[in-house]
N, C-alpha and C. Protein backbone atom coordinates (compact mmCIF):
# COMPACT_ATOMS: atom_id res chain seq x y z
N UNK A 1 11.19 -34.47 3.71
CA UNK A 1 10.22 -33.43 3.92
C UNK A 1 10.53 -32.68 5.22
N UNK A 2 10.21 -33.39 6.07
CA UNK A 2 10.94 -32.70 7.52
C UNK A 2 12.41 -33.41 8.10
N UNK A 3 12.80 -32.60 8.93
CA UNK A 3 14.12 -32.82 9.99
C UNK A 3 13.66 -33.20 11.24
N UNK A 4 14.24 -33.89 11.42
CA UNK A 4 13.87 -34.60 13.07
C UNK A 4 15.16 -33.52 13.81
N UNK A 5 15.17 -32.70 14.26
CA UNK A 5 16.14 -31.54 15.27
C UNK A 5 16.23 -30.40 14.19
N UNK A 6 15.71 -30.01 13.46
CA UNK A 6 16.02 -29.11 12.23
C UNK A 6 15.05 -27.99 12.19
N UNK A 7 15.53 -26.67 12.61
CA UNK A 7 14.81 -25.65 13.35
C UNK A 7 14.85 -24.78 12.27
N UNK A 8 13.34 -24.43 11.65
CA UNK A 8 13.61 -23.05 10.42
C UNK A 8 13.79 -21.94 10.55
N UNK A 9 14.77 -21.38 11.24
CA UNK A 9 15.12 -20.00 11.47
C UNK A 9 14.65 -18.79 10.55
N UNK A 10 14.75 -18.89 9.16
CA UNK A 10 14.26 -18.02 8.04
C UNK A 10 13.23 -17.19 8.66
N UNK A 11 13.56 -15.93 8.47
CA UNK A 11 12.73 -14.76 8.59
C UNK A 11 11.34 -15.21 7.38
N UNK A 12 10.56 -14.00 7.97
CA UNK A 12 9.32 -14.01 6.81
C UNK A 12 9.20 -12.55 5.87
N UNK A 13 9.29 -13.06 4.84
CA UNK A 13 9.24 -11.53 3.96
C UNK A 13 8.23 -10.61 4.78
N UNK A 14 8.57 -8.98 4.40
CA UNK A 14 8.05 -7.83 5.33
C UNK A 14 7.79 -7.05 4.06
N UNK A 15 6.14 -6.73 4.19
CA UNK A 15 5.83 -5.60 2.90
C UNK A 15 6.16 -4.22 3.41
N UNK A 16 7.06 -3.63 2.59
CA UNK A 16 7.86 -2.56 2.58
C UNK A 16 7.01 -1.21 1.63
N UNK A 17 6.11 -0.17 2.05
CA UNK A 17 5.36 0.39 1.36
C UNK A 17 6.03 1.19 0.55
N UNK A 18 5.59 1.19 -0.58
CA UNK A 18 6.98 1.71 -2.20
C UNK A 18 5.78 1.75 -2.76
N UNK A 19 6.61 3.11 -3.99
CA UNK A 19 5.99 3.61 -5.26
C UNK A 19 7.07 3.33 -6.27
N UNK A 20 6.43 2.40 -7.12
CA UNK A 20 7.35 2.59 -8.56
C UNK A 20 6.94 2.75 -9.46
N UNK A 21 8.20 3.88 -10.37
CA UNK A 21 7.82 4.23 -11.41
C UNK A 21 8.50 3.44 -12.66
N UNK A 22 7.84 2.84 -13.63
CA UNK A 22 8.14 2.11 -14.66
C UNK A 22 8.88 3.03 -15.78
N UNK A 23 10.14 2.37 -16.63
CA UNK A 23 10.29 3.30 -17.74
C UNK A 23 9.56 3.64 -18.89
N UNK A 24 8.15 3.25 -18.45
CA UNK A 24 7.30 3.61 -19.77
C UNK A 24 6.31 5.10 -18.99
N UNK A 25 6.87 5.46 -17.82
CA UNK A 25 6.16 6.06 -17.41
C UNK A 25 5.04 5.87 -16.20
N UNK A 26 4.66 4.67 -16.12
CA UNK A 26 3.54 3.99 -15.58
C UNK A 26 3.96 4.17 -13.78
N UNK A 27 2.73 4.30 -13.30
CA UNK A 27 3.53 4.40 -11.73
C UNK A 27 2.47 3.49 -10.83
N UNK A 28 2.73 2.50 -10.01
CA UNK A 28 2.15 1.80 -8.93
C UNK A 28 2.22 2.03 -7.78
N UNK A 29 1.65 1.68 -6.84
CA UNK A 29 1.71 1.99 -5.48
C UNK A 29 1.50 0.50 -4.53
N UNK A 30 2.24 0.10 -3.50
CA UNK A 30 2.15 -1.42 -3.05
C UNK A 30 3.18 -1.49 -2.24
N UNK A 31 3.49 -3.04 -2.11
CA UNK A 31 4.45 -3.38 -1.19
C UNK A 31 5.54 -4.06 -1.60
N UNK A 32 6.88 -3.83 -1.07
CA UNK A 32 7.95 -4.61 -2.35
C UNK A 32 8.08 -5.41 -0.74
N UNK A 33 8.18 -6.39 -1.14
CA UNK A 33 8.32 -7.91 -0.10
C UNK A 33 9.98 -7.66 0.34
N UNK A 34 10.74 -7.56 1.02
CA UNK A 34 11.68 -7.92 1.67
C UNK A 34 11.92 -8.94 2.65
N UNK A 35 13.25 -9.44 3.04
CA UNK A 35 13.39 -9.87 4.55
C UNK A 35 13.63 -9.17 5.52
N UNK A 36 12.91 -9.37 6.21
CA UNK A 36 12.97 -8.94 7.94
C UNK A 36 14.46 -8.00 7.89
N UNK A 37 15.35 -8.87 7.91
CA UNK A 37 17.19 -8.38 8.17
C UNK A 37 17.49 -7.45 6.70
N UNK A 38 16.65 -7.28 5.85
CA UNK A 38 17.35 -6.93 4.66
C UNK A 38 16.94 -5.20 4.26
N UNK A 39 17.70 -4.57 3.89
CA UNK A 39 17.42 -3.01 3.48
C UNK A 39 17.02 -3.18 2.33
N UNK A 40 16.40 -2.46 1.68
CA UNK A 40 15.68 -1.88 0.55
C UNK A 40 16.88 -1.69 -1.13
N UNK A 41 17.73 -0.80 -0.26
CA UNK A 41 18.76 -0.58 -1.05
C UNK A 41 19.62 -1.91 -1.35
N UNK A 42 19.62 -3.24 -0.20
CA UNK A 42 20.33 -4.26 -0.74
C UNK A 42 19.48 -5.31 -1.79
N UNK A 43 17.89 -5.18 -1.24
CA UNK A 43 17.12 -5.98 -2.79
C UNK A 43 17.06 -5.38 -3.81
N UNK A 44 17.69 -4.02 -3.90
CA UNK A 44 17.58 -3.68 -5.27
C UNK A 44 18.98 -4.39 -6.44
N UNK A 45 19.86 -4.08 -5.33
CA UNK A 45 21.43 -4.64 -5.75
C UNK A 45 21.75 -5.92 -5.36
N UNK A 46 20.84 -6.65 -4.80
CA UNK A 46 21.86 -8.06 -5.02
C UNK A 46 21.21 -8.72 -6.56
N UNK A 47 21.66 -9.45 -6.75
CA UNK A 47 21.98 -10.60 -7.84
C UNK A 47 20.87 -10.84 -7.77
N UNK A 48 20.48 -11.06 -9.36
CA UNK A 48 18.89 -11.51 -9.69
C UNK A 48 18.29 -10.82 -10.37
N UNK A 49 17.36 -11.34 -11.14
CA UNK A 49 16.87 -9.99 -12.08
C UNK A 49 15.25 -9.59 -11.70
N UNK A 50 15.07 -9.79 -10.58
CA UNK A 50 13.44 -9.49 -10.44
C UNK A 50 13.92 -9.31 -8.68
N UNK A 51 11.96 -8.97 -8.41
CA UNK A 51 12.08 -8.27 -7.49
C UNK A 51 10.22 -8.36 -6.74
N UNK A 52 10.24 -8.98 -5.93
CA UNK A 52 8.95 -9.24 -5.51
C UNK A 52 7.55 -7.58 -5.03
N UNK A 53 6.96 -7.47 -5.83
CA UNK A 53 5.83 -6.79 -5.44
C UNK A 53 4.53 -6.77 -5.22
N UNK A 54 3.96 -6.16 -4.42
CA UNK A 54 2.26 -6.75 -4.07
C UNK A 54 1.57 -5.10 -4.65
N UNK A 55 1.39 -5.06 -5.34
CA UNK A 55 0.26 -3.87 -5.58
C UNK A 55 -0.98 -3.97 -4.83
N UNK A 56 -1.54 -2.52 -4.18
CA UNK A 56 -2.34 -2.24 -3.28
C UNK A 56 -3.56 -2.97 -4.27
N UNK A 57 -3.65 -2.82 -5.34
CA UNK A 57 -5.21 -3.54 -5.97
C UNK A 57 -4.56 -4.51 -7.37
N UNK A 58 -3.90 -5.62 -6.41
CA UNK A 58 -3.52 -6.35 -7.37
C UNK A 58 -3.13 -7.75 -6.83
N UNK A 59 -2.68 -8.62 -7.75
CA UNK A 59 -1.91 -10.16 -7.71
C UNK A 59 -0.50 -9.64 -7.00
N UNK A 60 -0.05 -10.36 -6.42
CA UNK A 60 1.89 -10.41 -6.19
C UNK A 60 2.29 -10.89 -7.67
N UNK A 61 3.75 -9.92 -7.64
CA UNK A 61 4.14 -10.65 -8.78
C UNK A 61 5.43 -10.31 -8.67
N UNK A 62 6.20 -10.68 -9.74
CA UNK A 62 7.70 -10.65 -10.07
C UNK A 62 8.21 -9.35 -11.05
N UNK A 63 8.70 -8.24 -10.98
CA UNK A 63 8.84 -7.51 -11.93
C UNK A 63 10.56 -7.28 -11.85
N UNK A 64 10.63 -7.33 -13.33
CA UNK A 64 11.89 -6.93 -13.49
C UNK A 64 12.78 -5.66 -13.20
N UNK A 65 14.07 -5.87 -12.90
CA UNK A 65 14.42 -4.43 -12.16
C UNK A 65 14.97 -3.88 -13.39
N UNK A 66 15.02 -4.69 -14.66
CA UNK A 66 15.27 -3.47 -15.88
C UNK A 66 13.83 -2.76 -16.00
N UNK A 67 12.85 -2.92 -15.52
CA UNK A 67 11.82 -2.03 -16.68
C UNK A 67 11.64 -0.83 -15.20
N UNK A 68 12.27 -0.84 -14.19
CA UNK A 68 11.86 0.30 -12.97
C UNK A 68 12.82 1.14 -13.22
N UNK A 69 11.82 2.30 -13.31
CA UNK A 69 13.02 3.85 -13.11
C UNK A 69 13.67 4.53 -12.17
N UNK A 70 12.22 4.29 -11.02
CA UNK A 70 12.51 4.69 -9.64
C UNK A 70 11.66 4.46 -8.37
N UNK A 71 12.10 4.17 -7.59
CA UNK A 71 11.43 3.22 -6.28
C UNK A 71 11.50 4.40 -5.30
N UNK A 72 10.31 4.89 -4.75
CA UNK A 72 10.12 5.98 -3.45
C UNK A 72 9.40 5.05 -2.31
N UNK A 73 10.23 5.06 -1.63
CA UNK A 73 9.76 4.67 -0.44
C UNK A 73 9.33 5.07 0.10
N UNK A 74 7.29 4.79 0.21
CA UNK A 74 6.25 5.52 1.01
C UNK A 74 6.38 5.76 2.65
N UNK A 75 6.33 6.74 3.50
CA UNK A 75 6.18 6.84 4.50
C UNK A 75 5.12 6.87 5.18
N UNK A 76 4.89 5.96 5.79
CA UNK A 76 3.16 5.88 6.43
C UNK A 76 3.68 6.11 8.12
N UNK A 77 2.60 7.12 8.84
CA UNK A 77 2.82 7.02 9.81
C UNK A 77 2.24 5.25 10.81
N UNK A 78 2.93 5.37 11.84
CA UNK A 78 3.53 4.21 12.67
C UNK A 78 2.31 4.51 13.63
N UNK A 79 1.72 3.02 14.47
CA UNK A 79 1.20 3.75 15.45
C UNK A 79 2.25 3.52 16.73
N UNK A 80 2.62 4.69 17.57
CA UNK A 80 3.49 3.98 18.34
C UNK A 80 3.19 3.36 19.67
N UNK A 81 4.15 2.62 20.24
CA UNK A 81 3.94 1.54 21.22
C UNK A 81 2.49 0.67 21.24
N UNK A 82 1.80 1.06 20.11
CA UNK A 82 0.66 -0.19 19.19
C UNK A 82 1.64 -1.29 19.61
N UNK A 83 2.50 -1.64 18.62
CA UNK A 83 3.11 -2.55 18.24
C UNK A 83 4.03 -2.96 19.27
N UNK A 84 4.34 -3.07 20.00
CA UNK A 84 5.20 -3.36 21.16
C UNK A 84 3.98 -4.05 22.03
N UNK A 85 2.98 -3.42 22.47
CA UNK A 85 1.86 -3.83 23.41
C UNK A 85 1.38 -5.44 22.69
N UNK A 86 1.25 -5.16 21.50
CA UNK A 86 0.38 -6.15 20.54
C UNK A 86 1.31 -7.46 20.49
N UNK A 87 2.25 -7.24 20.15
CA UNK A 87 3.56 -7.83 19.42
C UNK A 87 3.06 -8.80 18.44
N UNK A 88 2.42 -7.52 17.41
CA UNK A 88 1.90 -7.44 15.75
C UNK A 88 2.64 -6.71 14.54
N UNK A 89 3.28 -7.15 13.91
CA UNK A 89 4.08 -6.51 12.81
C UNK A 89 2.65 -5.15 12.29
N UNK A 90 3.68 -4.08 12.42
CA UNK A 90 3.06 -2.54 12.07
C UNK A 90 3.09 -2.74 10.44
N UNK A 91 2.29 -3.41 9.50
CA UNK A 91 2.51 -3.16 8.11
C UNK A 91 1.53 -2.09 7.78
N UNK A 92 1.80 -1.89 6.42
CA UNK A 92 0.74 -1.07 5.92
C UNK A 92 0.42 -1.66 4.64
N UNK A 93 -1.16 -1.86 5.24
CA UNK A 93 -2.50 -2.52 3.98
C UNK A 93 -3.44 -1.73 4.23
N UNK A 94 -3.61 -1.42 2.60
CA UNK A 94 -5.07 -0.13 3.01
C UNK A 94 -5.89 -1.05 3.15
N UNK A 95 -6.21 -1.88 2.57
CA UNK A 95 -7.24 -2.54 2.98
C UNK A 95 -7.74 -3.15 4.29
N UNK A 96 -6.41 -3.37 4.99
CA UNK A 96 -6.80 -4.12 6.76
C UNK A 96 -7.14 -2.59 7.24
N UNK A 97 -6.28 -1.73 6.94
CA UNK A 97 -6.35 -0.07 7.87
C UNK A 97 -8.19 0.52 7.69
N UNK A 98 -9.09 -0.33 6.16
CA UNK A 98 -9.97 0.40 5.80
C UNK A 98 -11.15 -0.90 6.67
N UNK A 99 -10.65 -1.59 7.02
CA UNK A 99 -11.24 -2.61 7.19
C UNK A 99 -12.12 -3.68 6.39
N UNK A 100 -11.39 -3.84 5.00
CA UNK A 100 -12.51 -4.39 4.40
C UNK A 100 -11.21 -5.65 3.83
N UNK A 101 -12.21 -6.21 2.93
CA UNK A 101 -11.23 -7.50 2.30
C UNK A 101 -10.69 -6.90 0.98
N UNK A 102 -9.58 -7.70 0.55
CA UNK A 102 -8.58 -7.36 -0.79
C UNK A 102 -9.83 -7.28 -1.95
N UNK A 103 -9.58 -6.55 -2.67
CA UNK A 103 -10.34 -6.62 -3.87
C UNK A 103 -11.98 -5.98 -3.69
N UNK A 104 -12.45 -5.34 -2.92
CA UNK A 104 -13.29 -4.56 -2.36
C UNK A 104 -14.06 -3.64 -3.57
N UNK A 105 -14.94 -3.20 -3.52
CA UNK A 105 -15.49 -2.45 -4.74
C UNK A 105 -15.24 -1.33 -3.99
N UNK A 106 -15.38 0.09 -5.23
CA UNK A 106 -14.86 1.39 -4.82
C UNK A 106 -15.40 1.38 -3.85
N UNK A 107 -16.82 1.63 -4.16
CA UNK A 107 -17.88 2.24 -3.31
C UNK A 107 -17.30 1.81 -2.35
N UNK A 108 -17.32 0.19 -1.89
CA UNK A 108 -17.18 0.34 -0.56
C UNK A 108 -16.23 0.56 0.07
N UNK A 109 -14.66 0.96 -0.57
CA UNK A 109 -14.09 1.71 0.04
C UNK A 109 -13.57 3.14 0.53
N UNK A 110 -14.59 3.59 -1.20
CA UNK A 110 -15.20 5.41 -0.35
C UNK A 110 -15.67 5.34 1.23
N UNK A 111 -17.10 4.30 0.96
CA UNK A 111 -18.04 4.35 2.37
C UNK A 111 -17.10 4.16 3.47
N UNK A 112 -16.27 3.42 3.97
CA UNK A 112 -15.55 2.86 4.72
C UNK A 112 -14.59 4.19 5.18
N UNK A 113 -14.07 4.70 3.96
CA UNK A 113 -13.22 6.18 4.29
C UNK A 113 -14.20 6.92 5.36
N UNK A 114 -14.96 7.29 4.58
CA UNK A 114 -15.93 8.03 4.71
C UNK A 114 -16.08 8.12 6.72
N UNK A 115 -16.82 6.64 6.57
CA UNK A 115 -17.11 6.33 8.31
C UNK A 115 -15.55 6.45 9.24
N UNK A 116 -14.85 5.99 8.56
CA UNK A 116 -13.61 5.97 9.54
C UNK A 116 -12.65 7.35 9.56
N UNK A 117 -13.28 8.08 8.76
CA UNK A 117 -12.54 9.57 8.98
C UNK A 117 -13.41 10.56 9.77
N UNK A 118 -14.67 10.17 9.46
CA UNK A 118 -15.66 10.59 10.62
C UNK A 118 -15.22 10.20 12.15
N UNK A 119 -15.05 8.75 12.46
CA UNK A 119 -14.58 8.29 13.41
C UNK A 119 -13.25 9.34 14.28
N UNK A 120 -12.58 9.11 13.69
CA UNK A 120 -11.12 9.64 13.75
C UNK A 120 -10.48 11.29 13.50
N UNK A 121 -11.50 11.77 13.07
CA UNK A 121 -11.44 13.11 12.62
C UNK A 121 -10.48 13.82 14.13
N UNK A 122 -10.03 14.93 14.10
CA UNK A 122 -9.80 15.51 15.46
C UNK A 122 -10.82 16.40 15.89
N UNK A 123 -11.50 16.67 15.02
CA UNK A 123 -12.53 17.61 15.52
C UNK A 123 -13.62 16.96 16.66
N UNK A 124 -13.70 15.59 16.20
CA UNK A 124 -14.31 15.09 16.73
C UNK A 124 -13.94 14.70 18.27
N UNK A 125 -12.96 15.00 18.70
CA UNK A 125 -12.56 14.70 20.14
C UNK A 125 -11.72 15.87 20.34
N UNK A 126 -11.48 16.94 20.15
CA UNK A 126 -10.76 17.91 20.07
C UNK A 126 -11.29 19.31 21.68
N UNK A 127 -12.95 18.46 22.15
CA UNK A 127 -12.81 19.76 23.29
C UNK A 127 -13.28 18.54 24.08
N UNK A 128 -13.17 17.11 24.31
CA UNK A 128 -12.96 16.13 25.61
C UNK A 128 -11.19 16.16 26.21
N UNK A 129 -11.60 16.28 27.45
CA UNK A 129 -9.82 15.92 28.27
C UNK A 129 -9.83 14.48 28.50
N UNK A 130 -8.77 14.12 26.75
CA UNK A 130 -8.31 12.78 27.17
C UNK A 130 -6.78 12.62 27.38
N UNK A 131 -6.19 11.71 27.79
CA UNK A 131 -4.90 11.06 28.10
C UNK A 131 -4.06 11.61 26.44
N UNK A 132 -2.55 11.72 26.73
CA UNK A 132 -2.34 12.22 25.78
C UNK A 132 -1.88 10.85 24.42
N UNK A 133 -1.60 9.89 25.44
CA UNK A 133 -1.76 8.24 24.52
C UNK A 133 -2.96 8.06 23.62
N UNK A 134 -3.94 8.86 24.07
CA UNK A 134 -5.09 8.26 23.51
C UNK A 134 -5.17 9.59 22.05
N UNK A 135 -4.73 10.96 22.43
CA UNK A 135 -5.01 11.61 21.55
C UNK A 135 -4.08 11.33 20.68
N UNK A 136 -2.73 10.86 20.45
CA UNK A 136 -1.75 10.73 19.82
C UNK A 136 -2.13 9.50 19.04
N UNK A 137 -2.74 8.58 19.71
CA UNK A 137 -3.15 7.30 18.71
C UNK A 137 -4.18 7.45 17.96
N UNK A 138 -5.16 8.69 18.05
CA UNK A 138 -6.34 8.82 17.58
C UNK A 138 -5.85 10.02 16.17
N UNK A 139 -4.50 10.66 16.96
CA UNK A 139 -4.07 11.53 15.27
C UNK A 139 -3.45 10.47 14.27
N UNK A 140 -2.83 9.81 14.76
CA UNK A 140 -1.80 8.71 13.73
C UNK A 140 -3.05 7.83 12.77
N UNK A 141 -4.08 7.23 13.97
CA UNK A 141 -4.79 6.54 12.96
C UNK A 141 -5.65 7.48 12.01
N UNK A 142 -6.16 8.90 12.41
CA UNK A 142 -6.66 9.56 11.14
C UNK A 142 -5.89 9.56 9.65
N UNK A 143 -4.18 9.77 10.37
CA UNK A 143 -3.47 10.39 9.34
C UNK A 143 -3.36 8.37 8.25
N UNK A 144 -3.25 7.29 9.08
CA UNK A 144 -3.36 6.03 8.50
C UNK A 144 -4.59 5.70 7.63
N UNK A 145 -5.67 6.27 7.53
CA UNK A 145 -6.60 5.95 7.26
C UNK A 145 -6.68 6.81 6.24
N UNK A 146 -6.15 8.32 6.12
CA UNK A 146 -6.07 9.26 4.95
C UNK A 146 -5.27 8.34 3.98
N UNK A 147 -4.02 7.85 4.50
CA UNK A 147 -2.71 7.57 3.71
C UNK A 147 -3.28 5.74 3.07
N UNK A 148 -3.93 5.54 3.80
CA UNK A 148 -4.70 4.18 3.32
C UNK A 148 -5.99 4.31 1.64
N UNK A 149 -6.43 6.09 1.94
CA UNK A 149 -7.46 6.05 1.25
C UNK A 149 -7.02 6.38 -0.51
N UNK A 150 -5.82 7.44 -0.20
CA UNK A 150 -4.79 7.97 -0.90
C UNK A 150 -4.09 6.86 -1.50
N UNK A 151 -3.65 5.49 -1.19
CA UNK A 151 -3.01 4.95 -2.32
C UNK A 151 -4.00 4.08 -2.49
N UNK A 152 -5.42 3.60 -2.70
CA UNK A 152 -6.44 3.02 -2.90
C UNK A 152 -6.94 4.11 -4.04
N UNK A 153 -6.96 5.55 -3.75
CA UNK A 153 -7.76 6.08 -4.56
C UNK A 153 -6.66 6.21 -5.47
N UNK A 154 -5.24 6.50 -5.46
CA UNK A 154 -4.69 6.50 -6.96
C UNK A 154 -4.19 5.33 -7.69
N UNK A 155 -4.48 4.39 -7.07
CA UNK A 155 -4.77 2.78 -7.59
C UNK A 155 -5.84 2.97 -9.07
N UNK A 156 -7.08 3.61 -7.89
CA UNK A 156 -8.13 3.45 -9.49
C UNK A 156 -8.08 4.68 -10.14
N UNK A 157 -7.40 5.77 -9.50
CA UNK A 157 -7.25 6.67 -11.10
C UNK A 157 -6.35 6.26 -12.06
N UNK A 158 -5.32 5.60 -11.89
CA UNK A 158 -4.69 4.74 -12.22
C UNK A 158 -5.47 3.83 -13.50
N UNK A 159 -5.97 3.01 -12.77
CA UNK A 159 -7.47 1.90 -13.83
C UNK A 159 -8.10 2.32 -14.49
N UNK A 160 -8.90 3.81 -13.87
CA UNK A 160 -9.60 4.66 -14.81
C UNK A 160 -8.89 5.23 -16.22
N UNK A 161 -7.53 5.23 -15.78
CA UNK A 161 -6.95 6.16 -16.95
C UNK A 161 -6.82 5.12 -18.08
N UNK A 162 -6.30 3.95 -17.62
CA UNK A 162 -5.84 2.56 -18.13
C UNK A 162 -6.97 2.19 -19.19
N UNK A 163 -8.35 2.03 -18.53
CA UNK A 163 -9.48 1.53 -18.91
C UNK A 163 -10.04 2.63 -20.37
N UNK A 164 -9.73 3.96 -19.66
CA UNK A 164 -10.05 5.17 -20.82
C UNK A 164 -9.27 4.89 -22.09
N UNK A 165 -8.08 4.51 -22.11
CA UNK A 165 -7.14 4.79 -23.08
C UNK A 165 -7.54 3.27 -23.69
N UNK A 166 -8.01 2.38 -23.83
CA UNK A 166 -8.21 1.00 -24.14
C UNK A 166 -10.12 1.45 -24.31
N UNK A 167 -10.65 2.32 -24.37
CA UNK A 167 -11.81 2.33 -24.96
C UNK A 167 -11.55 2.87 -26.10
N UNK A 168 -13.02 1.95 -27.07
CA UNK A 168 -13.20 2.60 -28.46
C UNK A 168 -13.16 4.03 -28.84
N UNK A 169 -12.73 4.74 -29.58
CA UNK A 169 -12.95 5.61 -29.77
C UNK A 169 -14.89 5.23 -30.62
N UNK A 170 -15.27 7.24 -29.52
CA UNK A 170 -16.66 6.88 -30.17
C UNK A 170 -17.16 7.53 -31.37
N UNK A 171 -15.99 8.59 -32.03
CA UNK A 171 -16.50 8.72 -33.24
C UNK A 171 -14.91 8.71 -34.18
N UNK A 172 -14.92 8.38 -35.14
CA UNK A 172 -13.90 8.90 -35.73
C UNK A 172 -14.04 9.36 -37.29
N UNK A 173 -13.50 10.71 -37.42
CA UNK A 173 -13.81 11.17 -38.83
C UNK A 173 -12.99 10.54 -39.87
N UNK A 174 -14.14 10.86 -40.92
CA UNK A 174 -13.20 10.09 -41.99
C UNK A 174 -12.32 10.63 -42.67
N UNK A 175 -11.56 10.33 -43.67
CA UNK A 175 -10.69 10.96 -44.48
C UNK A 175 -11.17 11.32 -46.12
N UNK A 176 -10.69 13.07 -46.15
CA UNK A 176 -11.30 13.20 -47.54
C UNK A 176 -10.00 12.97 -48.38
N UNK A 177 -10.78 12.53 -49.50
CA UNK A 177 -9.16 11.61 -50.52
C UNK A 177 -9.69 12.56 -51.81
């Protein structure tokens, strides 16, 4: 079980924010798990037939790299020297950015938008003389909190569409013979 002098060096997988599109059309939004040392372009190509992903409103899972058409790698802004001060890995989870827990009901992550774009707005601090650290961290987290709300909200148009197409139809005509 353990090593008596046996040091686990192994990095820890790093959620990498990606959009993929499936060949049936279907498109997700989430995190494809990497290592720390590893590029994007090398988990697609090494050896193996799957490929670790966390969907923003979902389970982790394993998906195969035959059924993906195409992988865009989301750009979320960074907050900078956050992460240096903290020495906290900068990921991106809408859900930690919205402040609520995984699996959250809409509502409460409209409400949550809602308050934290109020918060953060620029208008809202736009005629105080502050430090320019402070205004620069206060644009990044607006623009984090948009980009947080944005792949949360096309998560459930997403579900909505899913859920529509898997309802009964509510009338259907008959056939004249």
């Amino acid at each position: 079980m353990f090593e008596r002098g046996r040091i686990d060096t192994r990095p820890e997988p790093v959620g990498v924010p990606a959009e993929l599109e499936f060949l049936d059309g279907a498109v997700e939004k989430g995190k494809l798990m990497l290592w720390a040392s590893q590029a994007p372009l090398d988990a697609i190509n090494q050896t193996g037939g799957f490929v670790e992903f966390v969907p923003y409103a979902g389970e982790p899972r394993l998906i195969a790299k035959t059924t993906i058409a195409s992988i865009r790698l989301v750009g979320v802004p960074r907050t900078p020297a956050l992460r240096a001060r903290t020495g906290v890995a900068d990921e991106f989870d809408p859900y930690a950015i919205l402040g609520l827990p995984h699996g959250s009901a809409w509502d409460d992550i409209r409400n949550a938008y809602i308050e934290l774009s109020k918060g953060y707005h620029p208008d809202r601090y736009s005629s105080a003389a502050l430090p320019s650290e402070v205004v620069v961290y206060l644009e990044t987290m607006a623009r984090r909190v948009n980009a947080a709300y944005a792949a949360l909200d096309s998560s459930e148009r997403t579900a909505k569409r899913y859920r529509a197409e898997l309802a009964p139809a509510v009338y259907t005509s008959r056939a004249r013979g």
